[in-house]
Protein backbone atom coordinates (compact mmCIF):
# COMPACT_ATOMS: atom_id res chain seq x y z
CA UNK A 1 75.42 -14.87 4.93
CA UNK A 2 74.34 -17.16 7.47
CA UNK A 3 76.79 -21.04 7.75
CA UNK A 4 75.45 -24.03 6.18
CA UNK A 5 75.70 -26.98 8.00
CA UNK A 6 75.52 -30.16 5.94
CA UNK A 7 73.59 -31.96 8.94
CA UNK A 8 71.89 -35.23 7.88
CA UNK A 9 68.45 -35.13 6.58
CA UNK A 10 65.68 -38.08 6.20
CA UNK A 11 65.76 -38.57 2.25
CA UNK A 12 61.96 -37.20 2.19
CA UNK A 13 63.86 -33.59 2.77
CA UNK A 14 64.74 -33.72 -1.46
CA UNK A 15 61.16 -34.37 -2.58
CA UNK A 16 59.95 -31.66 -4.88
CA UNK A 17 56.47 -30.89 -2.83
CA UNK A 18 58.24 -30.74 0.47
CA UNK A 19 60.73 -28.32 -0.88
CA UNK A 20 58.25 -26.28 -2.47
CA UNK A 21 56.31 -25.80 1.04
CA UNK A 22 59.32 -25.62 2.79
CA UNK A 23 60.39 -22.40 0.77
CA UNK A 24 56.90 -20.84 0.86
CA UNK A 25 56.75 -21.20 4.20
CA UNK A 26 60.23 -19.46 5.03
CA UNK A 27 59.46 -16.72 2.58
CA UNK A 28 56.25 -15.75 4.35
CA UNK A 29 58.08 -16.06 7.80
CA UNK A 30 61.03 -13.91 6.05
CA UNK A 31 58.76 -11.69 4.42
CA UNK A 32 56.21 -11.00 6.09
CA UNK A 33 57.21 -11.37 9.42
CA UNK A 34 60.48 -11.12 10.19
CA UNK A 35 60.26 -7.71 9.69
CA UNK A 36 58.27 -6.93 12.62
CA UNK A 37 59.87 -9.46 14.94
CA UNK A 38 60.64 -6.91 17.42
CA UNK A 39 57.20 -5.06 17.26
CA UNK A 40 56.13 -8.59 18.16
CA UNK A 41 58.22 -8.97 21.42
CA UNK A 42 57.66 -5.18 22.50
CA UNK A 43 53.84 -5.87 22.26
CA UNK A 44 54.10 -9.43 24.04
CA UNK A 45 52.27 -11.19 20.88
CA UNK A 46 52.12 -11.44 17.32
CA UNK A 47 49.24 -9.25 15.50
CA UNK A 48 46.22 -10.58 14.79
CA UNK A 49 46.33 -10.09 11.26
CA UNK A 50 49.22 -12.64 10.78
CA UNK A 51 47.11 -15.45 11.82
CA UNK A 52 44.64 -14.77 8.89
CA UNK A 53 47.50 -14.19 6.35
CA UNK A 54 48.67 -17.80 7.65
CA UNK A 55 45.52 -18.98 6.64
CA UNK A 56 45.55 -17.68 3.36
CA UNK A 57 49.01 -18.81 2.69
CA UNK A 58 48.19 -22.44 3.71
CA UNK A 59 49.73 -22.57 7.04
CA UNK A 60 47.36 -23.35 9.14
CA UNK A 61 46.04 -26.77 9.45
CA UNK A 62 47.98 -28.45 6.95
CA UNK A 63 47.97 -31.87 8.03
CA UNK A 64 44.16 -32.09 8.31
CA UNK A 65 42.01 -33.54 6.06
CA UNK A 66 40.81 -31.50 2.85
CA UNK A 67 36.86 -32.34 3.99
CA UNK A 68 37.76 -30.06 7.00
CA UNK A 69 39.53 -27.25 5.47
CA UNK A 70 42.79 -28.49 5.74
CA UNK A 71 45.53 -29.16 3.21
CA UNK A 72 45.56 -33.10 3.37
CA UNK A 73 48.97 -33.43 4.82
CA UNK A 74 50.88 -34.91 7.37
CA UNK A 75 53.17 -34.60 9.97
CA UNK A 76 56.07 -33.82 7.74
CA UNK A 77 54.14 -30.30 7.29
CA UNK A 78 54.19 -29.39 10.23
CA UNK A 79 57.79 -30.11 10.69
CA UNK A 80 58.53 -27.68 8.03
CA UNK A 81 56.48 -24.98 10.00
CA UNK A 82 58.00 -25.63 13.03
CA UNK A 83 61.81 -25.35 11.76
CA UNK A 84 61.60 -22.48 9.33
CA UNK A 85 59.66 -20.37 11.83
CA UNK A 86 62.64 -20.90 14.21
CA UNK A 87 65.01 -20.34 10.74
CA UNK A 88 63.17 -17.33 9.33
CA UNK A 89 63.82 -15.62 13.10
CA UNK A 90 60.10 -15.41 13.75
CA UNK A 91 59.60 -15.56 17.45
CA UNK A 92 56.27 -16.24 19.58
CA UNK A 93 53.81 -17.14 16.22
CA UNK A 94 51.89 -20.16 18.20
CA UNK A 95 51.37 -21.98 14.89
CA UNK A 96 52.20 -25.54 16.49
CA UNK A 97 49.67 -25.24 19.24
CA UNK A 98 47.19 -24.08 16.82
CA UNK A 99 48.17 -26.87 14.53
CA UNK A 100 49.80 -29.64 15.71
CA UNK A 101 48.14 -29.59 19.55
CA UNK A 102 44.52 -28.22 19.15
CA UNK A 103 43.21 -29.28 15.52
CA UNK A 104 44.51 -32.94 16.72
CA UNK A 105 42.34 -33.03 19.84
CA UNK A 106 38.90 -32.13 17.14
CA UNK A 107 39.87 -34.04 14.58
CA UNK A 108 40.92 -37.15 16.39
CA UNK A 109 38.18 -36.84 19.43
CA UNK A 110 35.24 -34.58 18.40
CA UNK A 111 31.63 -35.29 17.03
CA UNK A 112 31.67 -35.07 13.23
CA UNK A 113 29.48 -32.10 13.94
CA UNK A 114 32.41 -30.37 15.90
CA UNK A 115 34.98 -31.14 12.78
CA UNK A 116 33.09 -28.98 10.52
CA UNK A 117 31.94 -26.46 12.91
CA UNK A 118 36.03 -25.89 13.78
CA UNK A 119 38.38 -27.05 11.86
CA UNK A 120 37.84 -25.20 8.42
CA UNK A 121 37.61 -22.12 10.59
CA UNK A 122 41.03 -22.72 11.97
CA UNK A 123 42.42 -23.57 8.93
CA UNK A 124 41.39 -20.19 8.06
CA UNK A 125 42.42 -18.16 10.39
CA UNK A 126 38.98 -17.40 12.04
CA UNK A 127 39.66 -19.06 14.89
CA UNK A 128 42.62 -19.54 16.99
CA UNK A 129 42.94 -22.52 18.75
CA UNK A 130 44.87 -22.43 22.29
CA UNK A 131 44.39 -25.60 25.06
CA UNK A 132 43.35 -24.34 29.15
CA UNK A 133 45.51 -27.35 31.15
CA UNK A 134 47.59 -25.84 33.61
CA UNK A 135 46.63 -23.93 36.65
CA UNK A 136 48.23 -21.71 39.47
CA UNK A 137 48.33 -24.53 41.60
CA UNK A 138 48.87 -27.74 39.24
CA UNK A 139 51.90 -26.94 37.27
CA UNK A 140 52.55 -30.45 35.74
CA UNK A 141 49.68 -32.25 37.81
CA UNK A 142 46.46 -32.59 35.85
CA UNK A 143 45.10 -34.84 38.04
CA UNK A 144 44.73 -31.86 40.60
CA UNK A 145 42.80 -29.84 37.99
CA UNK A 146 40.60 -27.54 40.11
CA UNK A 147 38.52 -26.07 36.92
CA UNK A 148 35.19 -27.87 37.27
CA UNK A 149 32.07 -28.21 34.69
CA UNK A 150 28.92 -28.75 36.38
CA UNK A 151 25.83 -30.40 34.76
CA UNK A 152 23.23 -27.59 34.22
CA UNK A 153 20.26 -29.01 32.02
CA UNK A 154 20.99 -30.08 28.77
CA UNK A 155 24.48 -27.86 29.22
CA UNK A 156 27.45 -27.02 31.61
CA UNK A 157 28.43 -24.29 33.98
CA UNK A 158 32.05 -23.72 33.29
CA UNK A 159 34.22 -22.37 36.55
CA UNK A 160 37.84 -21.16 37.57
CA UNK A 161 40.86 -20.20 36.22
CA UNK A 162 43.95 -21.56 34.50
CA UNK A 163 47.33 -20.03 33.61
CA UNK A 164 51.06 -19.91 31.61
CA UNK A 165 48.26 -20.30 28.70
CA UNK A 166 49.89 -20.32 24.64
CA UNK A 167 48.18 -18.32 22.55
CA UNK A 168 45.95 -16.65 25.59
CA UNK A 169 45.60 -13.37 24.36
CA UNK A 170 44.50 -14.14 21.11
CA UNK A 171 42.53 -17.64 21.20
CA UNK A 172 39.48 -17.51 20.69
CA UNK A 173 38.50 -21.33 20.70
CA UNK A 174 40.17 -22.75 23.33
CA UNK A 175 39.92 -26.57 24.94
CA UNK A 176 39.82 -26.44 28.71
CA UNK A 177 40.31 -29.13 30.81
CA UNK A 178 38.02 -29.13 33.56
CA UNK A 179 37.28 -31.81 36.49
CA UNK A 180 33.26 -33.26 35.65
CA UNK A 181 33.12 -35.25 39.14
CA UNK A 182 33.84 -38.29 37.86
CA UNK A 183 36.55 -41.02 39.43
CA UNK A 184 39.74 -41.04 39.19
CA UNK A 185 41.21 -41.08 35.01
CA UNK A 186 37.51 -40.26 34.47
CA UNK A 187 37.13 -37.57 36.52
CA UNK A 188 37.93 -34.92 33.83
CA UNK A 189 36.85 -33.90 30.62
CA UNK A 190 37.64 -30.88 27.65
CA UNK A 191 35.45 -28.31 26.69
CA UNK A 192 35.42 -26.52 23.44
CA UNK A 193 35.28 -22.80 24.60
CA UNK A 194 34.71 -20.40 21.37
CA UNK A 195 34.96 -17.12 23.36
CA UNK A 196 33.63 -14.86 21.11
CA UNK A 197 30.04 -16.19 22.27
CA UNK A 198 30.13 -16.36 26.11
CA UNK A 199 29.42 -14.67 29.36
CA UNK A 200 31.80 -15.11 31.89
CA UNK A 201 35.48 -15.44 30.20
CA UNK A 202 38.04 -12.62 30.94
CA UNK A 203 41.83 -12.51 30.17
CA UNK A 204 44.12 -11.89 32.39
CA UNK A 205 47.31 -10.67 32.23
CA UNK A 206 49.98 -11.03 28.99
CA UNK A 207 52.37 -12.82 31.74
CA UNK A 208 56.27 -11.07 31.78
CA UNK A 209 58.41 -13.81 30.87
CA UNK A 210 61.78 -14.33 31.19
CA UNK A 211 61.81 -15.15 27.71
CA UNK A 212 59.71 -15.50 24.52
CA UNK A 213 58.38 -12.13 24.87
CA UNK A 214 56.65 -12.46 21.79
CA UNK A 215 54.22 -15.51 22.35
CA UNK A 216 51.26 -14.15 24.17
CA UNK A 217 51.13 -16.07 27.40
CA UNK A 218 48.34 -15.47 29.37
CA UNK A 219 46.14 -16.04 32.59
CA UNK A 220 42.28 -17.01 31.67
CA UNK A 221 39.16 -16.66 33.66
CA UNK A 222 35.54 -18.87 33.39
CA UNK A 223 33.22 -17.37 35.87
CA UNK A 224 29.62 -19.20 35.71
CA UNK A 225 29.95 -19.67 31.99
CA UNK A 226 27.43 -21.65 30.57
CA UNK A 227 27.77 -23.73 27.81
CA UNK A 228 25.90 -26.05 25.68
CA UNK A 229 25.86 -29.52 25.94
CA UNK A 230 27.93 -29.60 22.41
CA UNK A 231 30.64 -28.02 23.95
CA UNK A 232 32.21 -31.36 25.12
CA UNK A 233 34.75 -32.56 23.36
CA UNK A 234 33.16 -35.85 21.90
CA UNK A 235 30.05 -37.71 23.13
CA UNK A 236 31.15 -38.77 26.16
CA UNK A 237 32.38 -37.29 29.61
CA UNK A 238 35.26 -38.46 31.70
CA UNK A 239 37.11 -39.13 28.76
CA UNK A 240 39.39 -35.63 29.28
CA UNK A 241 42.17 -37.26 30.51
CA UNK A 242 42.41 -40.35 28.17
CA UNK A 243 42.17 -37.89 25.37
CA UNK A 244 45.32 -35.79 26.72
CA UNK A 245 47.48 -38.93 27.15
CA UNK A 246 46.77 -39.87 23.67
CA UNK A 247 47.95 -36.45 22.55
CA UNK A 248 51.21 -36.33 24.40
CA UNK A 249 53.33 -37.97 21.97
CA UNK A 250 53.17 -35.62 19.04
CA UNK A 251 52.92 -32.61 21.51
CA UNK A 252 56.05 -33.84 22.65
CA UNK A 253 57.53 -34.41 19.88
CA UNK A 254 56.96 -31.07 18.52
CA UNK A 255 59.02 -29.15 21.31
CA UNK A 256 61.59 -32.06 20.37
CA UNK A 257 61.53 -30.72 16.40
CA UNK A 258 61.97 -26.94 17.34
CA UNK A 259 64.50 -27.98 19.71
CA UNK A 260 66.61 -28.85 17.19
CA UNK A 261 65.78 -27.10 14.69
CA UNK A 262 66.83 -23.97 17.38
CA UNK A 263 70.56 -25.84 17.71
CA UNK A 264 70.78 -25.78 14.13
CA UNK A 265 70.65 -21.97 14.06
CA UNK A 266 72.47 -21.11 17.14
CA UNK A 267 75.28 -23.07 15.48
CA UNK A 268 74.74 -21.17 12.25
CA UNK A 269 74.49 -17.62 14.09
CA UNK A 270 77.43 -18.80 16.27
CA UNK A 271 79.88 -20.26 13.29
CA UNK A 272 79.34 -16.91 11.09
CA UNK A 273 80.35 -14.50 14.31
CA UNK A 274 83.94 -16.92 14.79
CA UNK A 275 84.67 -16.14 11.61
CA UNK A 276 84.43 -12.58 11.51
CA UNK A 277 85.40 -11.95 15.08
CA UNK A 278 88.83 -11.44 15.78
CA UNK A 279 91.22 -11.14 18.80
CA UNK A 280 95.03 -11.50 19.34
CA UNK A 281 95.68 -11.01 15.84
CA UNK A 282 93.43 -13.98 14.60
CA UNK A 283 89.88 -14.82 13.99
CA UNK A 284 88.24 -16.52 16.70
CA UNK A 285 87.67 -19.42 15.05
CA UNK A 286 91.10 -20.11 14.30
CA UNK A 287 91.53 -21.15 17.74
CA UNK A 288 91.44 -24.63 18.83
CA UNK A 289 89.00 -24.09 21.98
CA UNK A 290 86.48 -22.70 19.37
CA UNK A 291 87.11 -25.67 16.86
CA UNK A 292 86.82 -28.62 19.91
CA UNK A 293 83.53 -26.33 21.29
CA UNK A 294 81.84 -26.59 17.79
CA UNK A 295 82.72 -29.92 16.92
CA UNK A 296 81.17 -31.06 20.14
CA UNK A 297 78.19 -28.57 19.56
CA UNK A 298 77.42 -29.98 15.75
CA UNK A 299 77.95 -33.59 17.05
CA UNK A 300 75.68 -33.07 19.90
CA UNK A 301 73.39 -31.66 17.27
CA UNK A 302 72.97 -34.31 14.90
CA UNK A 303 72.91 -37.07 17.37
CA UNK A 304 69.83 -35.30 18.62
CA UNK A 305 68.77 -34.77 15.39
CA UNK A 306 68.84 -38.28 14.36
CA UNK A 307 66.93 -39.62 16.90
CA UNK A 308 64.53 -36.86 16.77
CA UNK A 309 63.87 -37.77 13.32
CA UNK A 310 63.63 -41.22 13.81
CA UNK A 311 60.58 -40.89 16.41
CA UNK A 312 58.90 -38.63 13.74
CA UNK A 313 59.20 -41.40 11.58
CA UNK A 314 57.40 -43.88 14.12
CA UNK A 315 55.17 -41.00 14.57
CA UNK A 316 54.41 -40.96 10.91
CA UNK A 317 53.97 -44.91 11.16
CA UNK A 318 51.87 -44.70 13.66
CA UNK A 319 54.17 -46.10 16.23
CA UNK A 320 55.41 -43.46 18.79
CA UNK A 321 54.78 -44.24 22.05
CA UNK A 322 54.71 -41.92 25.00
CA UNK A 323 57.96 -43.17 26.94
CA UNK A 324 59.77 -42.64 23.76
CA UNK A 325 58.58 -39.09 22.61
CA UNK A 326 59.53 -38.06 26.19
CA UNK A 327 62.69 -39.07 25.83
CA UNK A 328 62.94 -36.97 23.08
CA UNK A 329 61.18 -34.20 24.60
CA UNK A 330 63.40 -34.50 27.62
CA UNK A 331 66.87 -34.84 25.92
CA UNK A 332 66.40 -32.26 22.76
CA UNK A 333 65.46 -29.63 25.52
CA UNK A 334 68.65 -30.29 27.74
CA UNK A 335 71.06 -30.55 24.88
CA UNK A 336 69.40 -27.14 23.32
CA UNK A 337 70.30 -25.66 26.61
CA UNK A 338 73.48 -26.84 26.27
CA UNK A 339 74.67 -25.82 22.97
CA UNK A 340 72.96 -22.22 23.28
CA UNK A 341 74.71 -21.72 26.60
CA UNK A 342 78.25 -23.00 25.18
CA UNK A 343 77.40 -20.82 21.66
CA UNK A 344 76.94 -17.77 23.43
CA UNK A 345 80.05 -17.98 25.41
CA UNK A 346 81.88 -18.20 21.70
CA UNK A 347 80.58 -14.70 21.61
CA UNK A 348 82.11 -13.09 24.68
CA UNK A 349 80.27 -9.86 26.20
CA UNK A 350 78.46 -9.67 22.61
CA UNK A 351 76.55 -12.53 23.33
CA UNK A 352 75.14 -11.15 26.49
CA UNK A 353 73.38 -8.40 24.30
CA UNK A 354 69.53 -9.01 23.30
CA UNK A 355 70.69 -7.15 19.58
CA UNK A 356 72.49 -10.41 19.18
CA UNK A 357 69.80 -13.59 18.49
CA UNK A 358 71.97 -15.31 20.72
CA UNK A 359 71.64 -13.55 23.53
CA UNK A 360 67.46 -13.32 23.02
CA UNK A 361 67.82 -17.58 22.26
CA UNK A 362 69.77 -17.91 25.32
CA UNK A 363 66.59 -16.64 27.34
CA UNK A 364 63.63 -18.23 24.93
CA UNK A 365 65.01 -21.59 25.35
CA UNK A 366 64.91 -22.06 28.91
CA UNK A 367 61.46 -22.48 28.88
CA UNK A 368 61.73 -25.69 27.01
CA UNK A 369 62.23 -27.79 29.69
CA UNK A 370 59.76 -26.63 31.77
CA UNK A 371 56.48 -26.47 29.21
CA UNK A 372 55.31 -29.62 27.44
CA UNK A 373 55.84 -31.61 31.04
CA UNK A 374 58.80 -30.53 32.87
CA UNK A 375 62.14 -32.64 32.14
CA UNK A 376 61.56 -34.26 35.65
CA UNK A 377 58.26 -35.51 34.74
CA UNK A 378 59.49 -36.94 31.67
CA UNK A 379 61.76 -38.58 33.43
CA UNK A 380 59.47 -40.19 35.79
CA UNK A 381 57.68 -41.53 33.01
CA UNK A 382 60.56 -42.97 31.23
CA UNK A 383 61.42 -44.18 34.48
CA UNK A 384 57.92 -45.91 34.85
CA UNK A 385 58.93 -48.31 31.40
CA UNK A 386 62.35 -49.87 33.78
């Protein structure tokens, strides 16, 4: 029976519809999933056939609009996916990516042509969306970007290689950001890369993490593909990396959600184990280290939480701005780090075992301030607004 935590929620938690697709969505995590949670990690992604069961159950797309196959919601959806995949236990299911990353960039930048050529296919399951940004030799700089597009006709010759890619052994529409010669912020543009219907594009390897063995990470090749002049995200070039910096906000913001959302149940994995644990004749939680260590995790918690919350309001509004979403991004993945870390000590040699989530959250969470921007970039850019 896991703890309940009586953290404070934004009052649109208790309305009837959100509650409804909050417990559909952790029953088909729960369900459907859960179950096969370690199949998922031992194979290095989630099967295929989850992706169109998503679809069917309404969890893909959910925030785009109803003329594109979407369910008309907002960002409040997506929340809900985000946290009760991280609840329900369900590790590696790129759902957010798909979602909250790659329908954004199409609905928000492509040709109205592109919308219904993609999105209701996403929303289904047909395609899965991944995004090509970083390379061997970039990391966190995508003005080095040595992917290139060359004019070829009416199309594009599509070249190089990118890697640490979401969702990169199963995508199969993926944006890649590629340099188009232009000058300086217009030097690069995205390309909408369905790879079901091209020469050229090999996988590479299902990269060995550290952690998140589940989420299919993965190197990508384009060798002399040639694409149509369609394939262009939008109707004009150079706009690439305008259209990323756009994006950053919510993309930010969404590590920022699972972040804490992933506090939430290491506390709750953490506080049921002190209370069943004993040593010395008493249960582990009955000692005062314990109590001062959880009080300090749960207040560290919420006061992420709440500000969290309040730039997915602003989102909502319309009104996040990049300096603040990295802010969150930046301090919900250091406090997660911190909490996990002082959660798992709680457990003593137990918590160093991978059959304990504890031990298997202490190594998936180190990755989240690295991806997304590293925690030192976000920094600089906070730093930037001084």
């Amino acid at each position: 029976m896991s703890a309940v935590l009586d953290f404070k929620n934004p009052d649109w938690y208790e309305e009837e519809d959100i509650n409804m697709f909050r417990d559909a969505t952790y029953r088909f995590y729960k369900n459907e999933m859960a179950p096969h949670s370690e199949s998922f990690r031992k194979n290095k992604m989630v099967d295929r056939k989850f992706w169109d069961e998503a679809g069917s159950y309404g969890l893909l797309c959910p925030s785009m609009p109803e003329e594109y196959g979407g369910a008309g919601g907002d960002y409040r959806h997506e929340m809900i996916i985000m946290e009760e995949l991280v609840r329900a236990g369900v590790d590696g299911f790129g759902l957010s990516l798909h979602n909250a990353i790659v329908a954004p960039y199409i609905l928000h930048f492509g040709t109205e042509e592109q919308k219904r050529k993609y999105l209701p296919k996403m929303a289904s399951g047909e395609l899965v969306g991944a995004i090509a940004m970083t390379e061997p030799g970039t990391g966190s700089d995508l003005q080095g970007i040595k992917t290139n597009a060359k004019k070829d006709g009416n199309g594009w010759i599509l070249n190089g290689s990118k890697t640490f890619i979401t969702n990169g052994g199963t995508a199969n529409l993926i944006v890649v950001v590629a340099d188009t010669g232009g000058e300086g912020k217009h030097a690069k543009s995205l390309f909408l890369l369905e790879t079901d219907e091209v020469e050229g594009f090999r996988r590479g390897r299902i990269l060995d993490k550290v952690g998140m063995e589940a989420q299919d990470t993965a190197e990508l090749f384009f060798d002399d593909i040639k694409l149509p002049a369609d394939a262009l995200l939008g109707e004009q070039e150079g706009m690439g990396f305008i259209q990323l910096m756009t994006e950053l906000p919510q993309e930010r913001l969404n590590i920022a959600v699972q972040n804490v959302a992933a506090m939430e149940e290491a506390l709750r994995e953490t506080i049921d184990y002190v209370k069943q644990r004993k040593a010395f004749g008493k249960r582990i939680l009955d000692f005062q280290n314990t109590q001062f260590e959880l009080a300090e995790c749960k207040t560290i918690t919420q006061v992420t939480k709440t500000f969290v919350y309040d730039c997915a309001d602003k989102h909502l509004r319309g009104e996040l701005d990049t300096v603040t979403a990295s802010m969150a991004k930046y301090w919900a993945s250091d406090r997660l780090n911190e909490v996990v870390d002082r959660c798992l000590q709680l457990f003593g040699g137990y918590g160093y075992m991978n059959e304990y989530k504890i031990g298997r959250m202490y190594r998936d969470v180190r990755v989240e301030r690295i991806y997304g921007g590293t925690n030192e970039i976000m920094k600089m850019v906070i730093a930037r607004s001084l």
